[in-house]
C-alpha atoms as a PDB file:
ATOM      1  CA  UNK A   1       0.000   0.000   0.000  1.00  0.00           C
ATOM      2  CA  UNK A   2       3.144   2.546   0.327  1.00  0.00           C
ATOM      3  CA  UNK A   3       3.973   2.020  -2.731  1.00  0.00           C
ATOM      4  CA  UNK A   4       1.085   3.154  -4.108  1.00  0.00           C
ATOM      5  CA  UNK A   5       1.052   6.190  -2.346  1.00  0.00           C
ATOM      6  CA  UNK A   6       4.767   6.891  -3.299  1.00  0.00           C
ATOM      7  CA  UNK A   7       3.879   6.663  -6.614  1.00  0.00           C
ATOM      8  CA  UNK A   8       0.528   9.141  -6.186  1.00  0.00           C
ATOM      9  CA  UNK A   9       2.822  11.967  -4.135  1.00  0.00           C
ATOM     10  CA  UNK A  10       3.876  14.359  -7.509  1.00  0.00           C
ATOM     11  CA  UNK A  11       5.373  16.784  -5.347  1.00  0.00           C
ATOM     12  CA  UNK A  12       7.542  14.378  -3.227  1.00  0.00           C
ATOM     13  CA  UNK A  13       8.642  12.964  -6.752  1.00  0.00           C
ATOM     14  CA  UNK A  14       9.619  16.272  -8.398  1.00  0.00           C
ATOM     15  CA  UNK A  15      11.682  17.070  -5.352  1.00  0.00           C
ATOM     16  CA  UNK A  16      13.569  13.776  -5.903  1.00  0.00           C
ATOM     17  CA  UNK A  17      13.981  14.382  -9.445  1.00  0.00           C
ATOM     18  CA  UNK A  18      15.441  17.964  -8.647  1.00  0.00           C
ATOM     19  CA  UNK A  19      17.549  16.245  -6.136  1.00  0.00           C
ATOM     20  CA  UNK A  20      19.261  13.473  -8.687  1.00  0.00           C
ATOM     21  CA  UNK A  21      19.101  16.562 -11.159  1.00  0.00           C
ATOM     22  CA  UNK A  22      21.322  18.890  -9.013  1.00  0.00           C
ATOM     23  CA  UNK A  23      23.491  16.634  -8.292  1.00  0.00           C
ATOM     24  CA  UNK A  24      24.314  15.575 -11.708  1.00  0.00           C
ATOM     25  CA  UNK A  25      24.780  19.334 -12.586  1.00  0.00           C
ATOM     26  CA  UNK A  26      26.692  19.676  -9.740  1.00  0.00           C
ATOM     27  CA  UNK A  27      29.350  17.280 -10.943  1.00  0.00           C
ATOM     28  CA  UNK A  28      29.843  19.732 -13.540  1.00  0.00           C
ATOM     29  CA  UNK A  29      29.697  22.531 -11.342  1.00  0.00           C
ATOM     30  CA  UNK A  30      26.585  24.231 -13.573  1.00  0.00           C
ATOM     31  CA  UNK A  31      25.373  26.402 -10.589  1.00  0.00           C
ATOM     32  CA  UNK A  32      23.171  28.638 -13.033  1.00  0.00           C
ATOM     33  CA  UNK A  33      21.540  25.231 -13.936  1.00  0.00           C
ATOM     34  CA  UNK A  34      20.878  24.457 -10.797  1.00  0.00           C
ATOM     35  CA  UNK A  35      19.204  27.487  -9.553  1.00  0.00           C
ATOM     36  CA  UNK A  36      16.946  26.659 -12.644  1.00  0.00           C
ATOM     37  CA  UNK A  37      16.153  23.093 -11.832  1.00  0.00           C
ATOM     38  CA  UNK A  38      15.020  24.330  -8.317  1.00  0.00           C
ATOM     39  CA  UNK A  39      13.487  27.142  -9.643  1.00  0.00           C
ATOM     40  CA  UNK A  40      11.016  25.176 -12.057  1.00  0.00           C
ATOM     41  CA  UNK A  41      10.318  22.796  -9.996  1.00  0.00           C
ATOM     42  CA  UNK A  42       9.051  25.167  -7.018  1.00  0.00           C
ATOM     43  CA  UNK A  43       7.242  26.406 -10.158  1.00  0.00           C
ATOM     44  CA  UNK A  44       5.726  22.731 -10.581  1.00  0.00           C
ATOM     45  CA  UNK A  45       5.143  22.050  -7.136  1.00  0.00           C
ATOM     46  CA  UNK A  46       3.046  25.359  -6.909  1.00  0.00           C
ATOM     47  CA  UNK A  47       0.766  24.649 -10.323  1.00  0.00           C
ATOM     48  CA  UNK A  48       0.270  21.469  -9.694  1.00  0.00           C
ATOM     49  CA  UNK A  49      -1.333  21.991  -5.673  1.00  0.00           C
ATOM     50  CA  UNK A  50      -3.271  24.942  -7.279  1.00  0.00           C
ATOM     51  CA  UNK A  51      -5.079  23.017  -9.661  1.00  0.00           C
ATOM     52  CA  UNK A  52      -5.449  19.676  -7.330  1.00  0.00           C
ATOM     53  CA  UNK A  53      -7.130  21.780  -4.311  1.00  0.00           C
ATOM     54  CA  UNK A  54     -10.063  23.037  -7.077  1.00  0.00           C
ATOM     55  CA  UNK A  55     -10.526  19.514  -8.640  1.00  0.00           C
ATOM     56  CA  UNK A  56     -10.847  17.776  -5.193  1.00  0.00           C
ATOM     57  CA  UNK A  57     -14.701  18.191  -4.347  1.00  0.00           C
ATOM     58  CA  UNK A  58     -15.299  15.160  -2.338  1.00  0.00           C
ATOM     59  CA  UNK A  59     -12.834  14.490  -0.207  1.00  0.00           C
ATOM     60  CA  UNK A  60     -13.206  12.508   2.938  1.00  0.00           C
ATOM     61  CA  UNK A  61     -11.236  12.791   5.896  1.00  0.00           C
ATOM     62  CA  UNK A  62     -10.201   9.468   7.923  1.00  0.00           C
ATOM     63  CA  UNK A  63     -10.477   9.276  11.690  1.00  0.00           C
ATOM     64  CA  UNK A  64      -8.037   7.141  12.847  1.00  0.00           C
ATOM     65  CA  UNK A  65      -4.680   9.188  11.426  1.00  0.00           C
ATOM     66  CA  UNK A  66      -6.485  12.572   9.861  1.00  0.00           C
ATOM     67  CA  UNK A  67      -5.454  11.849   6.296  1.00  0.00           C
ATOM     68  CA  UNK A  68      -7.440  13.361   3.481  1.00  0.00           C
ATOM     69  CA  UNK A  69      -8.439  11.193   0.232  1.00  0.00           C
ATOM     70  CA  UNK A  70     -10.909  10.594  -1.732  1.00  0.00           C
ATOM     71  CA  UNK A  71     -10.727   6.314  -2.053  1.00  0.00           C
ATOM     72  CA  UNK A  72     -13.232   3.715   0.053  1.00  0.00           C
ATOM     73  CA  UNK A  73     -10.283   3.526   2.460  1.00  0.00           C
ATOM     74  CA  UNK A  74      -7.537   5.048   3.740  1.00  0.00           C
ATOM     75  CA  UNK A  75      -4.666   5.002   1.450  1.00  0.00           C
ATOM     76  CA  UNK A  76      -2.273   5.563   4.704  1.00  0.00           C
ATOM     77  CA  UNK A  77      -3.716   3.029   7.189  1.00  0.00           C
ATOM     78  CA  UNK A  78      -5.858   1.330   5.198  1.00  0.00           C
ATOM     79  CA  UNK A  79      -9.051   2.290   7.687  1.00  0.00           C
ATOM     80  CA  UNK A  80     -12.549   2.801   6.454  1.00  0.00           C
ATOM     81  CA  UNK A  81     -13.838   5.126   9.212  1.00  0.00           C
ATOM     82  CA  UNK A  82     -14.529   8.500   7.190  1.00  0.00           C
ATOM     83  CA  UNK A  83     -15.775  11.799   7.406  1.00  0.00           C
ATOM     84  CA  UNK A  84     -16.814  14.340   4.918  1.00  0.00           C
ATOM     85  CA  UNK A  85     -14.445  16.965   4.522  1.00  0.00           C
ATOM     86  CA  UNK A  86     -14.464  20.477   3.248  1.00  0.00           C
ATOM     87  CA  UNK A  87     -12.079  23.323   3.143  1.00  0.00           C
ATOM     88  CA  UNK A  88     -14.443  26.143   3.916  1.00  0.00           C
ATOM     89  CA  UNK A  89     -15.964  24.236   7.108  1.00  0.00           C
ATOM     90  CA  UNK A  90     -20.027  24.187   5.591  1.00  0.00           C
ATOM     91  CA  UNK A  91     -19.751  20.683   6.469  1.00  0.00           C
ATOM     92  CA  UNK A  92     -18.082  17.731   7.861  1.00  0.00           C
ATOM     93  CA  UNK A  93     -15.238  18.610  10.197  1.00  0.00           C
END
């Protein structure tokens, strides 16, 4: 079950790409390159939770460890025990 969630987490994956990235370039001591890398992928990182938080409508929130997801269970502990969860507090918790 971690490994699907490792494979879900695009922001925890574009930080490890950056990671291997830099230090590739910085065999080759191409600082400007670097800054880049960094810079495009804060740039990523920041798109890509922008457009997730207005596509996720119905999210649930599970009670046992407070995770947030949409599946039947939780994709961290694997519970079922759910809540309904919004960001403005209308309903749910």
């Amino acid at each position: 079950m971690k490994l699907k969630s490792f494979q879900n987490n695009t922001p925890r994956n574009t930080i490890i790409l950056a990671i291997i990235v830099t230090i590739l370039l910085g065999i080759f001591r191409l600082v400007l390159l670097v800054v880049l890398v960094w810079i495009a992928a804060l740039i990523f990182i920041i798109v890509y939770q922008y457009r997730s938080s207005k596509s996720n409508v119905g999210n649930f929130v599970c009670l046992d460890c407070a995770t947030i997801h949409q599946d039947l269970a939780c994709p961290k502990c694997g519970s079922k025990l759910k809540r309904v969860y919004s960001r403005d507090n209308r309903y749910g918790i």
